[in-house]
C-alpha atoms as a PDB file:
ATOM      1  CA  UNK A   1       2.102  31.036   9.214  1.00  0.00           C
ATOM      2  CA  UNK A   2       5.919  30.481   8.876  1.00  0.00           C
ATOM      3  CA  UNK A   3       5.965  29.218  12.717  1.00  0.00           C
ATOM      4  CA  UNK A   4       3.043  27.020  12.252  1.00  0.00           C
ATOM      5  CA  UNK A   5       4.425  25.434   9.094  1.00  0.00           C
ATOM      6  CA  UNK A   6       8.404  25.456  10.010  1.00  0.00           C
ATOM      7  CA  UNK A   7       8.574  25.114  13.635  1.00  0.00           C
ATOM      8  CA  UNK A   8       5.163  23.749  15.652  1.00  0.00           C
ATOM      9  CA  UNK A   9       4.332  21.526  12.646  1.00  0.00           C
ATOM     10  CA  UNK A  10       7.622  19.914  12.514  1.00  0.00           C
ATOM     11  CA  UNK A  11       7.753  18.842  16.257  1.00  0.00           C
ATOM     12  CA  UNK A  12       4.101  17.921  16.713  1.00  0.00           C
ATOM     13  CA  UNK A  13       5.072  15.369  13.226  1.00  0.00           C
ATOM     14  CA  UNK A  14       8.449  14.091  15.231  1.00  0.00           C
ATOM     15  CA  UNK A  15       6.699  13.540  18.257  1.00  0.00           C
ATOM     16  CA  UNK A  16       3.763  11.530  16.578  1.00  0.00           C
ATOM     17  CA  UNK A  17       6.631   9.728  14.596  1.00  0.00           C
ATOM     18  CA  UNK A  18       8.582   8.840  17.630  1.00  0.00           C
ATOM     19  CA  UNK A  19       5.959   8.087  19.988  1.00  0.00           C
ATOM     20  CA  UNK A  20       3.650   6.186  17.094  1.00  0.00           C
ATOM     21  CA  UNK A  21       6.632   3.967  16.779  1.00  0.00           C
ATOM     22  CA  UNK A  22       6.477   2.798  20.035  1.00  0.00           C
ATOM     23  CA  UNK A  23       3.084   2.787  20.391  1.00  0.00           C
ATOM     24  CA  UNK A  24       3.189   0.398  17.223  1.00  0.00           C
ATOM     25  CA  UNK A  25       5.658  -1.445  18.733  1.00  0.00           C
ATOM     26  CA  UNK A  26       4.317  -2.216  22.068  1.00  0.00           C
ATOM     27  CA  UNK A  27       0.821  -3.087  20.903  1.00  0.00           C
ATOM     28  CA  UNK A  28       0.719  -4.330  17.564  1.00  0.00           C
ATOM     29  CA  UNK A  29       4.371  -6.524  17.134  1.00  0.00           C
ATOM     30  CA  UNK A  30       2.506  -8.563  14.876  1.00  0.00           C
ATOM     31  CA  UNK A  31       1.570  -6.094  12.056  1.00  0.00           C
ATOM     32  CA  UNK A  32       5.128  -4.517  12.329  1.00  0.00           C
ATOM     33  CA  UNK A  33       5.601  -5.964   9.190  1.00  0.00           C
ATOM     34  CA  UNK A  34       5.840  -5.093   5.380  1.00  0.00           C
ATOM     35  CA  UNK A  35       2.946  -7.429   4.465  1.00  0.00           C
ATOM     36  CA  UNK A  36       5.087  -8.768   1.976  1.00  0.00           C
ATOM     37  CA  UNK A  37       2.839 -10.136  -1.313  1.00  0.00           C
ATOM     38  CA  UNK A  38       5.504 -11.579  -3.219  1.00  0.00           C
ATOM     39  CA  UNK A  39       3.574 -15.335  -3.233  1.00  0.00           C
ATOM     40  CA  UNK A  40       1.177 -13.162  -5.059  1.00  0.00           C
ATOM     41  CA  UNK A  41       3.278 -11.891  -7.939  1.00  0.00           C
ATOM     42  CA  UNK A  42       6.812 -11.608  -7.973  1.00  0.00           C
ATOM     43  CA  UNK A  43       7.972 -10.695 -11.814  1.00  0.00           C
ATOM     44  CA  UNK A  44       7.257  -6.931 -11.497  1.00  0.00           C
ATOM     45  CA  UNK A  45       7.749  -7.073  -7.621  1.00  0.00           C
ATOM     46  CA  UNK A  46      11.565  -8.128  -8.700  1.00  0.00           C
ATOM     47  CA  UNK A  47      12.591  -5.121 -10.478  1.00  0.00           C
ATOM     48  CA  UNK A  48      10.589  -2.618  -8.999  1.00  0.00           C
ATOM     49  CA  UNK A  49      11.306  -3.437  -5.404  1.00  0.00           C
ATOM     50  CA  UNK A  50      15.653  -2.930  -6.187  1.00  0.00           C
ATOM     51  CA  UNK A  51      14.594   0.324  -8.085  1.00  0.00           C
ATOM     52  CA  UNK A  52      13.047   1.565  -5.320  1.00  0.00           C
ATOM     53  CA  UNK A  53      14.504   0.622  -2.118  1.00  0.00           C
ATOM     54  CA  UNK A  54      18.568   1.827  -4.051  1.00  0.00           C
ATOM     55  CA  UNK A  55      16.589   4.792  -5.499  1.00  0.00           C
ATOM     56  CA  UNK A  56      15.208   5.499  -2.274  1.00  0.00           C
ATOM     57  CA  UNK A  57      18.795   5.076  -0.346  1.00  0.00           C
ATOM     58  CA  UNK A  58      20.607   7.505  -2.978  1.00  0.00           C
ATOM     59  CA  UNK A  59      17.697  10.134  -2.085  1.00  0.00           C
ATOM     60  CA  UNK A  60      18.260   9.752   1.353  1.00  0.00           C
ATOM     61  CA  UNK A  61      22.318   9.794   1.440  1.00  0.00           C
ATOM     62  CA  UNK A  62      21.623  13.011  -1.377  1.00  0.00           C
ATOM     63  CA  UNK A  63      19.617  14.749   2.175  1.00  0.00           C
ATOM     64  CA  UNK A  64      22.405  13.926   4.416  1.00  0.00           C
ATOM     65  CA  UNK A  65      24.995  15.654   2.594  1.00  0.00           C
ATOM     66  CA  UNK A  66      23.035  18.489   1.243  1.00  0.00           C
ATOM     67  CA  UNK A  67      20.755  18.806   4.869  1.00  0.00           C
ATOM     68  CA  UNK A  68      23.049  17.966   7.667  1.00  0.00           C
ATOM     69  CA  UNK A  69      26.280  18.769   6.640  1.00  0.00           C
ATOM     70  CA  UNK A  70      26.910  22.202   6.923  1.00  0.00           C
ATOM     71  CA  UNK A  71      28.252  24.375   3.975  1.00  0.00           C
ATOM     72  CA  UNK A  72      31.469  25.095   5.462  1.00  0.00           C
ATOM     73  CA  UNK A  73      32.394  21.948   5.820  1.00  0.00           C
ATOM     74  CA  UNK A  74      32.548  20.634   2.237  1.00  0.00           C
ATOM     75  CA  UNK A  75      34.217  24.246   1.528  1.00  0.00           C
ATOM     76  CA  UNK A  76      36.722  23.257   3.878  1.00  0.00           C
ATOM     77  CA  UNK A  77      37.282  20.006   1.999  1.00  0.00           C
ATOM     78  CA  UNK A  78      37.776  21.720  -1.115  1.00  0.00           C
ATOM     79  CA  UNK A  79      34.766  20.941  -2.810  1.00  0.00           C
ATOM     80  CA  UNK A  80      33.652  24.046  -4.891  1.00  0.00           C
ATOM     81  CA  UNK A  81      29.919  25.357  -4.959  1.00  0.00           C
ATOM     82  CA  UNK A  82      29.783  24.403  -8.712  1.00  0.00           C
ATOM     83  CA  UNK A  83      31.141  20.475  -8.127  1.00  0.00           C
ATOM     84  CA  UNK A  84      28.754  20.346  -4.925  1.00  0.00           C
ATOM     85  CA  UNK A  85      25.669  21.333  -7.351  1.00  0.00           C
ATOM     86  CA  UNK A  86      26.506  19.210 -10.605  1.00  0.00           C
ATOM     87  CA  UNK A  87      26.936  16.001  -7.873  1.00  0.00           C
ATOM     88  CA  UNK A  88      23.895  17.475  -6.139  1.00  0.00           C
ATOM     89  CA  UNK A  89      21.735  17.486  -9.447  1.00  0.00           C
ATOM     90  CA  UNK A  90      23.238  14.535 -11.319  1.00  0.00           C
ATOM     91  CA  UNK A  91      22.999  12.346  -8.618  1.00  0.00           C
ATOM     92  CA  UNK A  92      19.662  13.593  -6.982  1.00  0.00           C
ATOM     93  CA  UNK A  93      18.406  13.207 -10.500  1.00  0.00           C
ATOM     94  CA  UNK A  94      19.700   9.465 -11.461  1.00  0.00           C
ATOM     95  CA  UNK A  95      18.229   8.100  -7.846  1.00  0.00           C
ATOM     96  CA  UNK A  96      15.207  10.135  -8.122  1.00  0.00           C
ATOM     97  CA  UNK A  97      14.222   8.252 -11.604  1.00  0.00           C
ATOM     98  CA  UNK A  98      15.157   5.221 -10.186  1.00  0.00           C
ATOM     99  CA  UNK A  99      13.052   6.093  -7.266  1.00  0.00           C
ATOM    100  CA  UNK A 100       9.989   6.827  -9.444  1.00  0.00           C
ATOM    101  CA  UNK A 101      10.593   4.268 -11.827  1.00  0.00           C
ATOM    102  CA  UNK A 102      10.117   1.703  -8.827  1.00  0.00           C
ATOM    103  CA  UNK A 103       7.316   3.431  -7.282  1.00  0.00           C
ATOM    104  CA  UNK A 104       5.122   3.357 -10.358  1.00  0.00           C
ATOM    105  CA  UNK A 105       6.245  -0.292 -10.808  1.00  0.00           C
ATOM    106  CA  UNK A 106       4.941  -1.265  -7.538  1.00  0.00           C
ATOM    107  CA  UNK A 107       1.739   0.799  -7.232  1.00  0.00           C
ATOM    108  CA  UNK A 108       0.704  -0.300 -11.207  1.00  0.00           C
ATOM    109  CA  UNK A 109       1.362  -4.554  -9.362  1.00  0.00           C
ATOM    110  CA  UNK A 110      -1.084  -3.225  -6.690  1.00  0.00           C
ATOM    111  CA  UNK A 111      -3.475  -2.006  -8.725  1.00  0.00           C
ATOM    112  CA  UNK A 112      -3.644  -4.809 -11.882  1.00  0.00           C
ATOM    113  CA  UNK A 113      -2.740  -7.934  -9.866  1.00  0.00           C
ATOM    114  CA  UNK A 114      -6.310  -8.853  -7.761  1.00  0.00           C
ATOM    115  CA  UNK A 115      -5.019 -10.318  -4.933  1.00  0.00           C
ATOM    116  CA  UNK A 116      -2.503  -7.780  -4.099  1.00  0.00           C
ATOM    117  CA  UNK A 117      -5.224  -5.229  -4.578  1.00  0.00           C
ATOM    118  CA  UNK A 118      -7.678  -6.923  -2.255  1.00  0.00           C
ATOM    119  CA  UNK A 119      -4.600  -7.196   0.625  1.00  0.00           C
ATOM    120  CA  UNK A 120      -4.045  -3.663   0.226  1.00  0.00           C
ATOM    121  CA  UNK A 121      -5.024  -0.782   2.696  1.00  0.00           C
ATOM    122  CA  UNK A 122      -6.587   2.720   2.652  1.00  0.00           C
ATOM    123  CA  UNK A 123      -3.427   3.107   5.094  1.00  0.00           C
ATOM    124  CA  UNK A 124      -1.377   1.469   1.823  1.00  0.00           C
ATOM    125  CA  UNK A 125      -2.994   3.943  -0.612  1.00  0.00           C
ATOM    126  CA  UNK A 126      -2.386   7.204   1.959  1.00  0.00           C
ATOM    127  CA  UNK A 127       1.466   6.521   2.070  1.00  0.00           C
ATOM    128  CA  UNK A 128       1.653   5.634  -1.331  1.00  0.00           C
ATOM    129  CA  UNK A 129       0.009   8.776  -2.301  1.00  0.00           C
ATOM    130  CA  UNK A 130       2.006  11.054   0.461  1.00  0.00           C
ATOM    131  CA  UNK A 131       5.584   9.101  -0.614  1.00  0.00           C
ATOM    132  CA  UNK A 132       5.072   9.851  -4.631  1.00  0.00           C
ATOM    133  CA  UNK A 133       4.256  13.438  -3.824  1.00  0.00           C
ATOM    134  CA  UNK A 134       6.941  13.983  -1.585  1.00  0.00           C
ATOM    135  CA  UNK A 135       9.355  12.027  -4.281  1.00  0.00           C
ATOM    136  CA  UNK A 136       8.025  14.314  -7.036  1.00  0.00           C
ATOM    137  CA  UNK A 137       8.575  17.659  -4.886  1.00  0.00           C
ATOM    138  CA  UNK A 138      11.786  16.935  -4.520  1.00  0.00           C
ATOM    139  CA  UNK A 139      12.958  16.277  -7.663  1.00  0.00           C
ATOM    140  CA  UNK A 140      10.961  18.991  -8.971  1.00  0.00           C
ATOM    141  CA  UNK A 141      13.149  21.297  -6.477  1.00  0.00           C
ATOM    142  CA  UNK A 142      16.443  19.490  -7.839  1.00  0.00           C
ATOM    143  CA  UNK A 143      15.492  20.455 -11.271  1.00  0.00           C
ATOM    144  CA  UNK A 144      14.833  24.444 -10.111  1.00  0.00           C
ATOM    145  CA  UNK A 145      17.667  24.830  -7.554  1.00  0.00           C
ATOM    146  CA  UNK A 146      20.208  23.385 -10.416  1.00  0.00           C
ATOM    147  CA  UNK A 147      18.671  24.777 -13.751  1.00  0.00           C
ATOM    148  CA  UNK A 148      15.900  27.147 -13.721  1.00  0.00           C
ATOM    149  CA  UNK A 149      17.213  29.324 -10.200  1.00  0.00           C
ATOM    150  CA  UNK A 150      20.394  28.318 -10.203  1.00  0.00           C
ATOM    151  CA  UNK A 151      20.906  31.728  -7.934  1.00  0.00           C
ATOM    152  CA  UNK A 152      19.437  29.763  -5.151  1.00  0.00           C
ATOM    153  CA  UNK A 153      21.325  28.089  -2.413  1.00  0.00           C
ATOM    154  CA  UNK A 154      19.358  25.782  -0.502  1.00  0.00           C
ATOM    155  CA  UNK A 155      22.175  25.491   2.124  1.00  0.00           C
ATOM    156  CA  UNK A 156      22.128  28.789   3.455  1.00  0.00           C
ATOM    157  CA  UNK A 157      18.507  28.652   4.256  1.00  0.00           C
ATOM    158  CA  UNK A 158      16.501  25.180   4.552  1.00  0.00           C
ATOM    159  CA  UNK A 159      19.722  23.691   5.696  1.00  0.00           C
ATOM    160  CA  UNK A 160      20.122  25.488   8.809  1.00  0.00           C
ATOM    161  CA  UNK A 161      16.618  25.475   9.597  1.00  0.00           C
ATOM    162  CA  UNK A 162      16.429  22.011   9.396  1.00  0.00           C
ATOM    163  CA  UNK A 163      18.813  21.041  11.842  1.00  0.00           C
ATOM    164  CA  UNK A 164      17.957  24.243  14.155  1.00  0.00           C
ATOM    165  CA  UNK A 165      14.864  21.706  14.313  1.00  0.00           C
ATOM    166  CA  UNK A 166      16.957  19.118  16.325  1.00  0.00           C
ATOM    167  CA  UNK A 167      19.550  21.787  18.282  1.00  0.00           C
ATOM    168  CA  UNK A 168      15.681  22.844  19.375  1.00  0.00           C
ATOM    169  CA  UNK A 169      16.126  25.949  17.714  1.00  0.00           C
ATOM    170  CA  UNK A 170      14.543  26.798  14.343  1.00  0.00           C
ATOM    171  CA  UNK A 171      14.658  29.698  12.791  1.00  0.00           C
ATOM    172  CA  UNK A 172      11.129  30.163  10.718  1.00  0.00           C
ATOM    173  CA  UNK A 173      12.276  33.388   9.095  1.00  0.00           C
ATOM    174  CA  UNK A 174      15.093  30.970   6.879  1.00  0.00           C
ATOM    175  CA  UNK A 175      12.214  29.608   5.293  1.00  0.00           C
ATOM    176  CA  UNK A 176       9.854  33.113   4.374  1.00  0.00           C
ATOM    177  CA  UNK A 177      12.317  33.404   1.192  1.00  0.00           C
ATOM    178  CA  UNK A 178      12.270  29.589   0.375  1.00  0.00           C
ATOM    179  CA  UNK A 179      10.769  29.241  -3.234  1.00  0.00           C
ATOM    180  CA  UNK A 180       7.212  27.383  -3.053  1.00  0.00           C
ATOM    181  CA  UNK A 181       8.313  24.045  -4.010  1.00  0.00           C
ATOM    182  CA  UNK A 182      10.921  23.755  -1.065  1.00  0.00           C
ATOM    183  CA  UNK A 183       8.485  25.016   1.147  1.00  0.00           C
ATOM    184  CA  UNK A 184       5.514  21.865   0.603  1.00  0.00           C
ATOM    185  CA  UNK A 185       8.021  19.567   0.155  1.00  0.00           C
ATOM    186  CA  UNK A 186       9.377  20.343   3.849  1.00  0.00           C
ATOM    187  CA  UNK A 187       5.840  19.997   4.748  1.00  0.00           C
ATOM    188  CA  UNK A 188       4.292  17.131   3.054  1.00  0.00           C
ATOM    189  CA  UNK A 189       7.659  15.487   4.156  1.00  0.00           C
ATOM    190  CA  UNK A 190       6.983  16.183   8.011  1.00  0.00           C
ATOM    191  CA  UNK A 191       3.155  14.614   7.235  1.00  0.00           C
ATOM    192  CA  UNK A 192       5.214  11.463   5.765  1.00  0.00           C
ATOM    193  CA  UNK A 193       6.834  11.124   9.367  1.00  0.00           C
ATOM    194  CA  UNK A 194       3.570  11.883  10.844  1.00  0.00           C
ATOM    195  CA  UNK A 195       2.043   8.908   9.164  1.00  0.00           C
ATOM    196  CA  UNK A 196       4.760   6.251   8.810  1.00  0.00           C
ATOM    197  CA  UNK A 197       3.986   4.853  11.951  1.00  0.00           C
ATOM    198  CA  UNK A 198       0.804   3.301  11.003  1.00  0.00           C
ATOM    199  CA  UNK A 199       2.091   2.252   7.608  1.00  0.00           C
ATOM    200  CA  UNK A 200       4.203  -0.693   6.431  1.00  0.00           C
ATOM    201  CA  UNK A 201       6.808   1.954   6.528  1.00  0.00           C
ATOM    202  CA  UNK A 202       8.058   0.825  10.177  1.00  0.00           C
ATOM    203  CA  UNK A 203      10.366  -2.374   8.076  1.00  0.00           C
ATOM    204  CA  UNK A 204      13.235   0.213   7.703  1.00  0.00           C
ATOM    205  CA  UNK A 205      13.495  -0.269  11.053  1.00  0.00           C
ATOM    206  CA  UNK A 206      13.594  -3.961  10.912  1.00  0.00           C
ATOM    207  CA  UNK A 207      16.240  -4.425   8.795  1.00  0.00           C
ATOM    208  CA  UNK A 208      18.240  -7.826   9.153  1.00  0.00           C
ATOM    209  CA  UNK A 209      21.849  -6.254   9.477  1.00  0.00           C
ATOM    210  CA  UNK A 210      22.244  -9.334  11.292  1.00  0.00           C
ATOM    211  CA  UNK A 211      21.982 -11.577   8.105  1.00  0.00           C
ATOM    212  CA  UNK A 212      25.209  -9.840   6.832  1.00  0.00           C
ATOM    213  CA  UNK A 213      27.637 -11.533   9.461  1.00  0.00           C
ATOM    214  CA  UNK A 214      25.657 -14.635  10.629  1.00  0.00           C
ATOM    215  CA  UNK A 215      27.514 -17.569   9.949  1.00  0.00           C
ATOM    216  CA  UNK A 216      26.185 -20.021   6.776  1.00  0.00           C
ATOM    217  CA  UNK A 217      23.560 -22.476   7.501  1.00  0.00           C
ATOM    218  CA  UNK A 218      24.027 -25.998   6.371  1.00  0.00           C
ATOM    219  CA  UNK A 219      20.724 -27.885   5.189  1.00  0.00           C
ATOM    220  CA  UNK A 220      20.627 -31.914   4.319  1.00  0.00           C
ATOM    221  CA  UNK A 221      17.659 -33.564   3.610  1.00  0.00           C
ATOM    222  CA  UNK A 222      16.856 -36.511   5.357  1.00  0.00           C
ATOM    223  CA  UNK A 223      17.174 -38.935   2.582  1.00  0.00           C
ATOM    224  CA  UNK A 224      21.158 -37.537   3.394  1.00  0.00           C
ATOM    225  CA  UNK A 225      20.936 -38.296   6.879  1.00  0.00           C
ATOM    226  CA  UNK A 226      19.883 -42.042   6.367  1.00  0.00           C
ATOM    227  CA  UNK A 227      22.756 -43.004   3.682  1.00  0.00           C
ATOM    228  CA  UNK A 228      24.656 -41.648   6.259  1.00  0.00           C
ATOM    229  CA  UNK A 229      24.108 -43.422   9.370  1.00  0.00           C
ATOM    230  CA  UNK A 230      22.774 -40.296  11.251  1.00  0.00           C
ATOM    231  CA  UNK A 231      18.767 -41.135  10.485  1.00  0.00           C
ATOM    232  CA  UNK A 232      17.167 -43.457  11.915  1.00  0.00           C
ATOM    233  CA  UNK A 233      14.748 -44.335  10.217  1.00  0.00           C
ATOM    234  CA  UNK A 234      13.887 -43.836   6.028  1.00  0.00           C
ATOM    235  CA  UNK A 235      11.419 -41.292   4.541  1.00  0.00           C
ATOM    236  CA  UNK A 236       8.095 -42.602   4.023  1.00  0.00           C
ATOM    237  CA  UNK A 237       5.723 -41.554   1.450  1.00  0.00           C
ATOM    238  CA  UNK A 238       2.964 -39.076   1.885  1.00  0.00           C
ATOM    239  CA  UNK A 239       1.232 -38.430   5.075  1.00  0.00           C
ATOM    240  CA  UNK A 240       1.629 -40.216   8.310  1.00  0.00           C
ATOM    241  CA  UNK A 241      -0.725 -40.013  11.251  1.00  0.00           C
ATOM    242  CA  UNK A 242      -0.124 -38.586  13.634  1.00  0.00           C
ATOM    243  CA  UNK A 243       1.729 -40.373  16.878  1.00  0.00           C
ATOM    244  CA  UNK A 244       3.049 -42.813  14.538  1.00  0.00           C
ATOM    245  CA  UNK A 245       6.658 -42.923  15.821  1.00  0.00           C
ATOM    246  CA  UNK A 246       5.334 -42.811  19.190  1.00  0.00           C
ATOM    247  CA  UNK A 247       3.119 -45.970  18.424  1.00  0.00           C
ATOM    248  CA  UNK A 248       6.505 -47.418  16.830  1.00  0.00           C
ATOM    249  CA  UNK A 249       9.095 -47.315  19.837  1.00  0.00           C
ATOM    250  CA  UNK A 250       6.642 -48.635  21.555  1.00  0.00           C
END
């Protein structure tokens, strides 16, 4: 059971997320979207999304460090077992509320405002469902690692088997000692990558870093343009058919 949970699931999951992505990609560019509602509603939508998406990015850099960067390392930095725990816990803890906080916002928007709930998908409800548990384990196993087991050291054991995942060589046996908790959050967390390819999910990787460094983009109207010289003709009222400047330089 340990190999089918901590090795074959995990690379049957990366290989649906990896190749789902570009199956997405190739055939469906058009729903590679978020679906965004915000013409809908956009008073809840503008707290909840921040909470969220910054919760979400604190949980994420919180994995890095405690996932991918080995043990030794930090020790070799100088950071003490003790500091590397009460950052671990205090900071897994503040961006896991915020996390929540934004989740329940959003999913409580879908659910009372109509038209966002008719626009959403049983594909919407699935990763909502599968993101709040996985949010929920983990904090959960913040709360045990750092207060109620505080004997247990999560980078000695689901540390290295995580990234013996990607050096392609995982050691299941890590994981046979692994309180409960750890253990279905690794999993449900693997389902997660299984899915997001056929979720709205796929935006992280459309992020505009772009927008950070393009260069400002000047707007005038075209009532500027005219007192200006640069129009050549003045705005007219309401609708105008259609060909009518053709019919006019003519």
């Amino acid at each position: 059971m340990n190999t089918l949970a901590f090795v074959i699931l995990p690379y049957v999951c990366l290989a649906i997320f990896v190749v789902g992505h570009w199956w997405r990609y190739k055939y469906d560019k058009f729903g590679w979207t978020t679906r965004s509602s915000q013409l809908y509603e956009d008073n809840l939508l503008k707290w909840g999304s921040p909470l969220f998406h910054f919760g979400m990015l604190g949980v994420v850099g919180g994995h890095v460090i405690g996932l991918i960067i080995p043990e030794s390392w930090t020790d070799w930095a100088g950071l003490s077992e003790h500091t590397y725990h009460l950052f671990a816990i205090t900071g897994g803890i503040i961006a896991g509320l915020m996390a929540v906080t934004g989740l329940v916002m959003l999913v409580y928007r879908r659910r009372t405002v109509s038209p966002v709930f008719r626009a959403t998908t049983v594909m919407d409800k699935v990763m909502y469902l599968m993101l709040g548990t996985v949010i929920a384990l983990g904090m959960w196993n913040t709360l045990a690692s750092g207060v109620l087991d505080p004997e247990f050291n999560y980078r000695t054991t689901v540390s290295p088997w995580f990234r013996g995942i990607f050096y392609g060589m995982p050691d299941a046996s890590l994981m046979a000692g692994v309180p409960v908790g750890f253990k279905i959050h690794a999993i449900v967390a693997f389902l997660l990558f299984a899915l997001w390819p056929f979720t709205r999910l796929v935006h992280v990787f459309s992020a505009p870093l772009g927008y950070l460094t393009r260069p400002y983009i000047v707007y005038r109207s075209r009532a500027d343009h005219v007192r200006t010289g640069l129009g050549n003709r003045s705005p007219q009222p309401g609708w105008e058919r259609p060909g009518l400047d053709r019919v006019k330089s003519k």
